[in-house]
N, C-alpha and C. Protein backbone atom coordinates (compact mmCIF):
# COMPACT_ATOMS: atom_id res chain seq x y z
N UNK A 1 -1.12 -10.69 -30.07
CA UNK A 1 -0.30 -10.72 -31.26
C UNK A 1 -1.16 -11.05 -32.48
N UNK A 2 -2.03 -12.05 -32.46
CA UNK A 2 -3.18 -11.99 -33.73
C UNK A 2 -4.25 -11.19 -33.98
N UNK A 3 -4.03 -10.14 -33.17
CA UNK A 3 -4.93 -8.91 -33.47
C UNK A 3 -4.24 -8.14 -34.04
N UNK A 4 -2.68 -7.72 -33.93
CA UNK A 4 -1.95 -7.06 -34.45
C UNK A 4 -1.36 -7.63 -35.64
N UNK A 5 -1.25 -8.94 -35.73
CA UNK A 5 -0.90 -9.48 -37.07
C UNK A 5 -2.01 -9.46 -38.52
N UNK A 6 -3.37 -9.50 -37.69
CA UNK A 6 -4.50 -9.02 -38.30
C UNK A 6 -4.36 -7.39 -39.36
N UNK A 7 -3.50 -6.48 -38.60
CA UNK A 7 -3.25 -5.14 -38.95
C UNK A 7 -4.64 -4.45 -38.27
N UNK A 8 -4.93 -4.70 -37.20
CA UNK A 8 -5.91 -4.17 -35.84
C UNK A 8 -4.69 -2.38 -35.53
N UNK A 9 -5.65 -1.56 -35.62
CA UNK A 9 -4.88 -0.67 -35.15
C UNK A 9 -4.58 -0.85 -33.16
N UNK A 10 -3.88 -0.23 -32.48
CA UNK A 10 -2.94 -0.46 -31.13
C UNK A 10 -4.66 0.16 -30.23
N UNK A 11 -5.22 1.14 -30.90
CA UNK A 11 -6.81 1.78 -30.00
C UNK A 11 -7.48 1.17 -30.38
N UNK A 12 -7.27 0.19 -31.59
CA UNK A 12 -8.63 -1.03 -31.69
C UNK A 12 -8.28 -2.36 -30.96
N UNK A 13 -6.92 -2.62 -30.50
CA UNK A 13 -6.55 -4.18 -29.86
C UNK A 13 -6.97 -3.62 -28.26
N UNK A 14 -6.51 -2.13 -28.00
CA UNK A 14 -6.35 -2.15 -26.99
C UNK A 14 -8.08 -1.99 -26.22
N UNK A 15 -8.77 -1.56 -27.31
CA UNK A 15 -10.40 -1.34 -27.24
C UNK A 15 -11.04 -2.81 -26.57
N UNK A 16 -10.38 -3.23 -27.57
CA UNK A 16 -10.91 -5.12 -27.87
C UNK A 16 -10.33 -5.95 -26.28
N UNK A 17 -9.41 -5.82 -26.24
CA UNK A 17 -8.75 -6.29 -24.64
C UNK A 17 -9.18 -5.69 -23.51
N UNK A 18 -9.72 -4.54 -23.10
CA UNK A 18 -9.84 -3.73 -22.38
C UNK A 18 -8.67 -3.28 -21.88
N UNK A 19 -7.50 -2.79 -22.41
CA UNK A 19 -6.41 -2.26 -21.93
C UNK A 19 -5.99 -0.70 -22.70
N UNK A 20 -5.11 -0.01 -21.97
CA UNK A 20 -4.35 1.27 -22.43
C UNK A 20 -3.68 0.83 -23.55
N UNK A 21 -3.42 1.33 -24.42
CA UNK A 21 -3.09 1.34 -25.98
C UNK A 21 -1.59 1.37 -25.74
N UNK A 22 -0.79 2.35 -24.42
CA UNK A 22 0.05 2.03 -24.36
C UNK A 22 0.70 0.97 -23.97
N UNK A 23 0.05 0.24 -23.31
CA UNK A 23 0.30 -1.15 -22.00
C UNK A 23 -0.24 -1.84 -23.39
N UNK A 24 -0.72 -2.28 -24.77
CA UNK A 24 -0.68 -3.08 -25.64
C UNK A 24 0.85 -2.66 -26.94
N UNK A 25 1.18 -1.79 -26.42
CA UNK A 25 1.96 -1.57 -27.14
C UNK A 25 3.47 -1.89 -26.55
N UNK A 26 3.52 -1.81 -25.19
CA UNK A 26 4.75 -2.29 -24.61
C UNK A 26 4.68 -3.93 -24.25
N UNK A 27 3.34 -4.33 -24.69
CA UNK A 27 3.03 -6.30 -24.53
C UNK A 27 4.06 -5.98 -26.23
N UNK A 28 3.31 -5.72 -27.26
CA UNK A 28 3.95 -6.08 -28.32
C UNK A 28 5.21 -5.75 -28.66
N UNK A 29 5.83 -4.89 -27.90
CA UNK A 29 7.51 -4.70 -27.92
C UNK A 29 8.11 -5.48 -27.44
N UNK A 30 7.50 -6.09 -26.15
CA UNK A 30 8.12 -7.07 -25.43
C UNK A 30 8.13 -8.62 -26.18
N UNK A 31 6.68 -8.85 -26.66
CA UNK A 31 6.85 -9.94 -27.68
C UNK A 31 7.76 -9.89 -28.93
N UNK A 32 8.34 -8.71 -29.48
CA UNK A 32 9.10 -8.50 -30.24
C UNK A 32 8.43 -8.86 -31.26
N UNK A 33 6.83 -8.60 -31.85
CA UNK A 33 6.48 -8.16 -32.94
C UNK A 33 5.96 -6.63 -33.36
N UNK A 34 5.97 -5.65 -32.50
CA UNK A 34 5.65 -4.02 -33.04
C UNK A 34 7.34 -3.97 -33.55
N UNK A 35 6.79 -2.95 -34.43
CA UNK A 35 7.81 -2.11 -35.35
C UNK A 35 8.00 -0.32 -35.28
N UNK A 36 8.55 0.15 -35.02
CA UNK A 36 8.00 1.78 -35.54
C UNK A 36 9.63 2.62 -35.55
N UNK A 37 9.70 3.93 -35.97
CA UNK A 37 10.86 3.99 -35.99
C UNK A 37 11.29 4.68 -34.76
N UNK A 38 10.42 5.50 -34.06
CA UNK A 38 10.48 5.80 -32.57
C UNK A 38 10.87 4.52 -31.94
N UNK A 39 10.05 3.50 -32.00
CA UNK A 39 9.96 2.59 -30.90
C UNK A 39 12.11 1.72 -31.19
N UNK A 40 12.37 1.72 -32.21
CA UNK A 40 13.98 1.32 -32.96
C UNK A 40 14.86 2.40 -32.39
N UNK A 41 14.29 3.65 -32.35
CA UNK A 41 15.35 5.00 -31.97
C UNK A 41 15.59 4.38 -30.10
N UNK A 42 14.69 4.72 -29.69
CA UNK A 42 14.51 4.88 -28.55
C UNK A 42 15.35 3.33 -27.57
N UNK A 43 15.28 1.91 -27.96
CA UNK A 43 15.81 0.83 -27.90
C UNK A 43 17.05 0.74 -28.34
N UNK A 44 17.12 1.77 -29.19
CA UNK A 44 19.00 1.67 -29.98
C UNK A 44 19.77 2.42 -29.15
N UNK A 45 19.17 3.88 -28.45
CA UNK A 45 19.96 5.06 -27.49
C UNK A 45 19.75 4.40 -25.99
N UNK A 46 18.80 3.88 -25.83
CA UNK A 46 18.69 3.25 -24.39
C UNK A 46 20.02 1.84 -24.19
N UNK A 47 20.10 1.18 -25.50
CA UNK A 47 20.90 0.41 -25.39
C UNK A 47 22.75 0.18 -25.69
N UNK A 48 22.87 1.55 -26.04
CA UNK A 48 23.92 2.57 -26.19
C UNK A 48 24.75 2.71 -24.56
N UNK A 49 23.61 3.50 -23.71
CA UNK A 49 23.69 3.88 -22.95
C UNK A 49 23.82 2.76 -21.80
N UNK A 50 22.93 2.02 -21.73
CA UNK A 50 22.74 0.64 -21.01
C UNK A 50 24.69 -0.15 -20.70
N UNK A 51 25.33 -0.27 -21.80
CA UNK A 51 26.96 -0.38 -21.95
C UNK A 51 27.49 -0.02 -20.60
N UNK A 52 26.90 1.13 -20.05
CA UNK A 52 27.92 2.06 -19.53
C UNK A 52 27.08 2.28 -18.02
N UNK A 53 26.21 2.21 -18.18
CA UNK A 53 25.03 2.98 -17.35
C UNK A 53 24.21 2.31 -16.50
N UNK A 54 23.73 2.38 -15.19
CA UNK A 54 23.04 1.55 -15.12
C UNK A 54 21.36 1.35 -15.68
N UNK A 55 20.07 1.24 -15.33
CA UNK A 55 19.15 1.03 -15.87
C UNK A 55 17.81 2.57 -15.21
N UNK A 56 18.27 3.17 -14.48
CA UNK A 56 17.65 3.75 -14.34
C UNK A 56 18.37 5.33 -14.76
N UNK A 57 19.84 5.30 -14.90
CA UNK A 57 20.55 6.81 -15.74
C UNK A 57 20.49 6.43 -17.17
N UNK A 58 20.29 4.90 -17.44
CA UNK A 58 19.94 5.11 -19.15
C UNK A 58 18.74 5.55 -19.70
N UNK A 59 17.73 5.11 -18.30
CA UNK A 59 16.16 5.85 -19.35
C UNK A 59 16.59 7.41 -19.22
N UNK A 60 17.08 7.59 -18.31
CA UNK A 60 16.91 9.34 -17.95
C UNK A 60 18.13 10.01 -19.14
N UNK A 61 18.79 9.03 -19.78
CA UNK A 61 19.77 9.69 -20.72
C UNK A 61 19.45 9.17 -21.72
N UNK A 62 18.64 8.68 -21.79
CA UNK A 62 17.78 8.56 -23.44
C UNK A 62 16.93 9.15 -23.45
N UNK A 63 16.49 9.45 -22.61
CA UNK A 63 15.05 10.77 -22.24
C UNK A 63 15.75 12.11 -22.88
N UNK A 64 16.81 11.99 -22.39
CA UNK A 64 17.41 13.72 -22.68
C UNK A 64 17.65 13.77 -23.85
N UNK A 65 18.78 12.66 -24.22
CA UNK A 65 19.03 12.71 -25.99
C UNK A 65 17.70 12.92 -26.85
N UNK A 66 16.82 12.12 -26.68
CA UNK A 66 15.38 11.70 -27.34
C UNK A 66 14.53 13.08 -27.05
N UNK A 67 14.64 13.70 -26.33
CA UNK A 67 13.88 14.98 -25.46
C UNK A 67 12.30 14.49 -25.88
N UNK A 68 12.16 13.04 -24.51
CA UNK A 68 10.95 12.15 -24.82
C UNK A 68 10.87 12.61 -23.26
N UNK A 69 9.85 12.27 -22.70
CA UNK A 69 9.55 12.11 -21.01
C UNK A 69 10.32 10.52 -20.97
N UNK A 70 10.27 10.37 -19.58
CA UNK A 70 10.57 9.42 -19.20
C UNK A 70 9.64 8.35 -18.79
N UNK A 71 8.23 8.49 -18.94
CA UNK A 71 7.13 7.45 -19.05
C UNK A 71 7.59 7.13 -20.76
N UNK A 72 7.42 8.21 -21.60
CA UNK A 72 7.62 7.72 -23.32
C UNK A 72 8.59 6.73 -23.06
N UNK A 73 9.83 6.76 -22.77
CA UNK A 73 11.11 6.12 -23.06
C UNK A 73 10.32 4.57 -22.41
N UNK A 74 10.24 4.83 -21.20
CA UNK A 74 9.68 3.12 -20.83
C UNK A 74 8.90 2.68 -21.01
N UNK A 75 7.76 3.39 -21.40
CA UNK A 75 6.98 2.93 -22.53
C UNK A 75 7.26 1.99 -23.85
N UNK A 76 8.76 2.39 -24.64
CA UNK A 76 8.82 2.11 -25.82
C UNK A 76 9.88 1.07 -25.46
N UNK A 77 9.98 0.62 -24.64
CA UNK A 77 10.93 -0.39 -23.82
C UNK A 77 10.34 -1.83 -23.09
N UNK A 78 11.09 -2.64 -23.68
CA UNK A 78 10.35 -4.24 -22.82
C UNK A 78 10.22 -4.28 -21.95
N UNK A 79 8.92 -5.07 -21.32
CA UNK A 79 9.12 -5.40 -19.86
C UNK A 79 10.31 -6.45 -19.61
N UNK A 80 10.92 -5.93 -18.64
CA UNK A 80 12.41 -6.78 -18.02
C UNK A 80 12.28 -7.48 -17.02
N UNK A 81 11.32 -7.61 -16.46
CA UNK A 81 11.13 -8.51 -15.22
C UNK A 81 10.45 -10.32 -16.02
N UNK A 82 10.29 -10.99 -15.78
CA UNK A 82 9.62 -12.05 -16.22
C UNK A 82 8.02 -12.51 -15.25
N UNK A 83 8.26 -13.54 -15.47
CA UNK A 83 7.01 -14.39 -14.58
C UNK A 83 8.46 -14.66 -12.95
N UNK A 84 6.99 -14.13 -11.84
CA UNK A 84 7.44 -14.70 -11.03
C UNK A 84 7.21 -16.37 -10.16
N UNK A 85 8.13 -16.61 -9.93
CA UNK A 85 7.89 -18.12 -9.25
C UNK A 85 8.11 -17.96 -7.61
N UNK A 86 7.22 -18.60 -6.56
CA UNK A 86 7.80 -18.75 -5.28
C UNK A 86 8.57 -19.53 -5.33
N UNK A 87 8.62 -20.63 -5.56
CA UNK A 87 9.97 -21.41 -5.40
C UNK A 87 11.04 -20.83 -6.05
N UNK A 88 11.38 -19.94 -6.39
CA UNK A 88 12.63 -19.42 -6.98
C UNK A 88 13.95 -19.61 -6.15
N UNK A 89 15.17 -19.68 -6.03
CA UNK A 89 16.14 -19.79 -5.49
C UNK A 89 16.38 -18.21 -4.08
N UNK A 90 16.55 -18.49 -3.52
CA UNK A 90 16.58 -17.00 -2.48
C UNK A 90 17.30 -15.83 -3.36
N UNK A 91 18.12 -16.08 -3.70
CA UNK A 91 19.40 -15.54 -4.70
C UNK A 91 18.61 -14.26 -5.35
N UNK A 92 17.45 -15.28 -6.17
CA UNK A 92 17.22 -14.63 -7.49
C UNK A 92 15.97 -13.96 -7.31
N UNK A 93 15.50 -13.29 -6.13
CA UNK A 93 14.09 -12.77 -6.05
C UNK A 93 14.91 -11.20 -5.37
N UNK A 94 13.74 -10.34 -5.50
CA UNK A 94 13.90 -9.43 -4.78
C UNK A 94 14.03 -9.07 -3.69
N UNK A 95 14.60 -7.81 -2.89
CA UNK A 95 14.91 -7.78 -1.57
C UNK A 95 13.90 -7.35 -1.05
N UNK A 96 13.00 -6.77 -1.70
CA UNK A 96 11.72 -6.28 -1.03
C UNK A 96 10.88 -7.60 -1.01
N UNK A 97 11.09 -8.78 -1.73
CA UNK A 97 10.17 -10.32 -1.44
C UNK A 97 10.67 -10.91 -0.76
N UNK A 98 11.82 -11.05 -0.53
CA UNK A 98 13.03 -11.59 0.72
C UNK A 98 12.26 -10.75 1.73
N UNK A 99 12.37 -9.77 1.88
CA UNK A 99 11.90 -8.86 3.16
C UNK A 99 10.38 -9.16 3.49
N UNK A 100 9.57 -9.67 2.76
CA UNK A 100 7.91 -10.33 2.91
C UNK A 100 8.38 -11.25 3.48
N UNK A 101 9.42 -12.33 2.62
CA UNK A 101 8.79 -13.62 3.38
C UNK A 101 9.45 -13.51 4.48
N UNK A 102 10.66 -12.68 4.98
CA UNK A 102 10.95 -12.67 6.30
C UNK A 102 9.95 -12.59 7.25
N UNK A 103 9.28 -11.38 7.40
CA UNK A 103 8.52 -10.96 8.15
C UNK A 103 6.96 -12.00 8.32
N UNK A 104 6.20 -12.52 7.24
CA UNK A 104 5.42 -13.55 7.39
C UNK A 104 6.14 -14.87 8.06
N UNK A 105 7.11 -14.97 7.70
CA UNK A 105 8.00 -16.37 8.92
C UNK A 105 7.76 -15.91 10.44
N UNK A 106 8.06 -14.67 10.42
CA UNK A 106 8.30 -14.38 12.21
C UNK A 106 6.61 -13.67 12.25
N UNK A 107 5.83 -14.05 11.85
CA UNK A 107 4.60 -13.35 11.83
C UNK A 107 4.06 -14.43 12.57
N UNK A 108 4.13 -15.67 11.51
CA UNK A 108 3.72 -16.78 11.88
C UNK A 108 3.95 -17.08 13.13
């Protein structure tokens, strides 16, 4: 974010980090400091759709409205997952990490 607050262009932060310009550009969407009017279109029709839809027919119907691919659309979209924790509650993890630690229990 202080490379971009700098006014660092997205192929000079992403130069400087060693990362894809796009993968610095979906960190700074997710931090909720990039701006652009694609990146506002695309978050406003995804979240339109989101109402009604679940999360994987809203990228594909903001893809269509937008006539973007569907890497663009999630691209211009936050990451939704957070930090993971092992101690998390069973509840709140995935079924494919539920299904690890099953199998490492009876491994053991």
């Amino acid at each position: 974010m202080a490379l971009y607050d700098s006014e660092m262009s997205l192929q000079a932060i992403a130069d400087a980090l060693n990362l894809n310009p796009i993968k610095v550009r979906k960190l700074l969407i997710t931090a909720g400091v990039y701006e652009s009017d694609v990146a506002e279109k695309v978050q406003d029709t995804f979240e339109e759709y989101r109402e009604t839809q679940d999360y994987k027919t809203s990228i594909l119907s903001t893809s269509s409205t937008l006539q973007l691919s569907k890497a663009s659309v999630t691209s211009y979209l936050p990451y939704r997952k957070g930090v993971y924790f092992p101690s998390t509650e069973k509840e709140k993890i995935s079924v494919g990490a539920e299904r690890q630690r099953r199998y490492r229990a009876m491994k053991r």
